[in-house]
Protein backbone atom coordinates (compact mmCIF):
# COMPACT_ATOMS: atom_id res chain seq x y z
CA UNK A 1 0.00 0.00 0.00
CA UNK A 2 1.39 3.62 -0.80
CA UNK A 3 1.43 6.38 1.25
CA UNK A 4 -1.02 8.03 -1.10
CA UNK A 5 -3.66 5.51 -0.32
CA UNK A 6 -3.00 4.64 3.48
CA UNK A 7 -4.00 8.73 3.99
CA UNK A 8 -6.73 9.62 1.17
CA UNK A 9 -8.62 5.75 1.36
CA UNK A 10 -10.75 6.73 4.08
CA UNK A 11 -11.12 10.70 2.86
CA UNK A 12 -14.27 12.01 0.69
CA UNK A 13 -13.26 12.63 -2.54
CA UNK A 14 -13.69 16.62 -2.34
CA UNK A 15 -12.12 16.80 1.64
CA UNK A 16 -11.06 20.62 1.63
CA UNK A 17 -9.51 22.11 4.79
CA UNK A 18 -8.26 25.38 5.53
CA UNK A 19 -5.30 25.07 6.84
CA UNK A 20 -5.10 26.25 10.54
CA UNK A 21 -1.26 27.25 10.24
CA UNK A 22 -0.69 28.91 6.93
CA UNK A 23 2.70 28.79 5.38
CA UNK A 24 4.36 31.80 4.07
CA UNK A 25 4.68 35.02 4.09
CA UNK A 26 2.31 37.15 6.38
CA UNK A 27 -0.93 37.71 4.96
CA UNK A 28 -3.01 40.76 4.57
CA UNK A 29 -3.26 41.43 8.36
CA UNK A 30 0.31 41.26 9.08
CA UNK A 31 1.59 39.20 11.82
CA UNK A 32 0.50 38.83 15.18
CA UNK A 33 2.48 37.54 17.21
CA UNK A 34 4.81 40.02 19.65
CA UNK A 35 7.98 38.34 19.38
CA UNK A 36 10.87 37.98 21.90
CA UNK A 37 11.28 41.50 22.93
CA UNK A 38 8.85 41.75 25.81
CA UNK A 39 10.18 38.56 26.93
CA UNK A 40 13.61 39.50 27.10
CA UNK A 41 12.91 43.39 28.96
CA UNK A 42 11.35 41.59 31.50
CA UNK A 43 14.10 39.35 31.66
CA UNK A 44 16.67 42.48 31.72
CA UNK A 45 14.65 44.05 34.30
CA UNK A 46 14.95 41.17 36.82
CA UNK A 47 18.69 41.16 36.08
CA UNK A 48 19.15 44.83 36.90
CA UNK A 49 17.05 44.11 40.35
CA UNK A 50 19.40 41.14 40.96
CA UNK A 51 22.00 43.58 40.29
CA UNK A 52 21.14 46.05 41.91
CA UNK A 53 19.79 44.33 45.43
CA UNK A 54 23.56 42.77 45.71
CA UNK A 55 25.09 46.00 45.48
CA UNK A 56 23.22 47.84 48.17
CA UNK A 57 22.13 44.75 50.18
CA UNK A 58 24.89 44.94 53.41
């Protein structure tokens, strides 16, 4: 059996589904997604605290 028919045997003949994770470039709305950056201020933030507790902590 080829791969071909183990995955479209038990598929209607006009199965159609929008895919849920589009590949590509960004469509019309741009991307969503945020990024790293707010991840890594609050990660620099805690580091100056850390920082900044040891030096003034007797």
């Amino acid at each position: 059996m080829a791969d071909d028919d183990f995955y479209t045997r038990d598929r209607p003949d006009d199965a159609k589904l929008p895919e849920d994770r589009p590949r590509g470039g960004a469509g019309p709305g741009g991307s969503s997604g945020k990024g790293a950056r707010p991840i890594w201020i609050i990660v620099g933030a805690v580091a100056v605290v850390i920082v900044l507790l040891a030096l003034f902590m007797p």
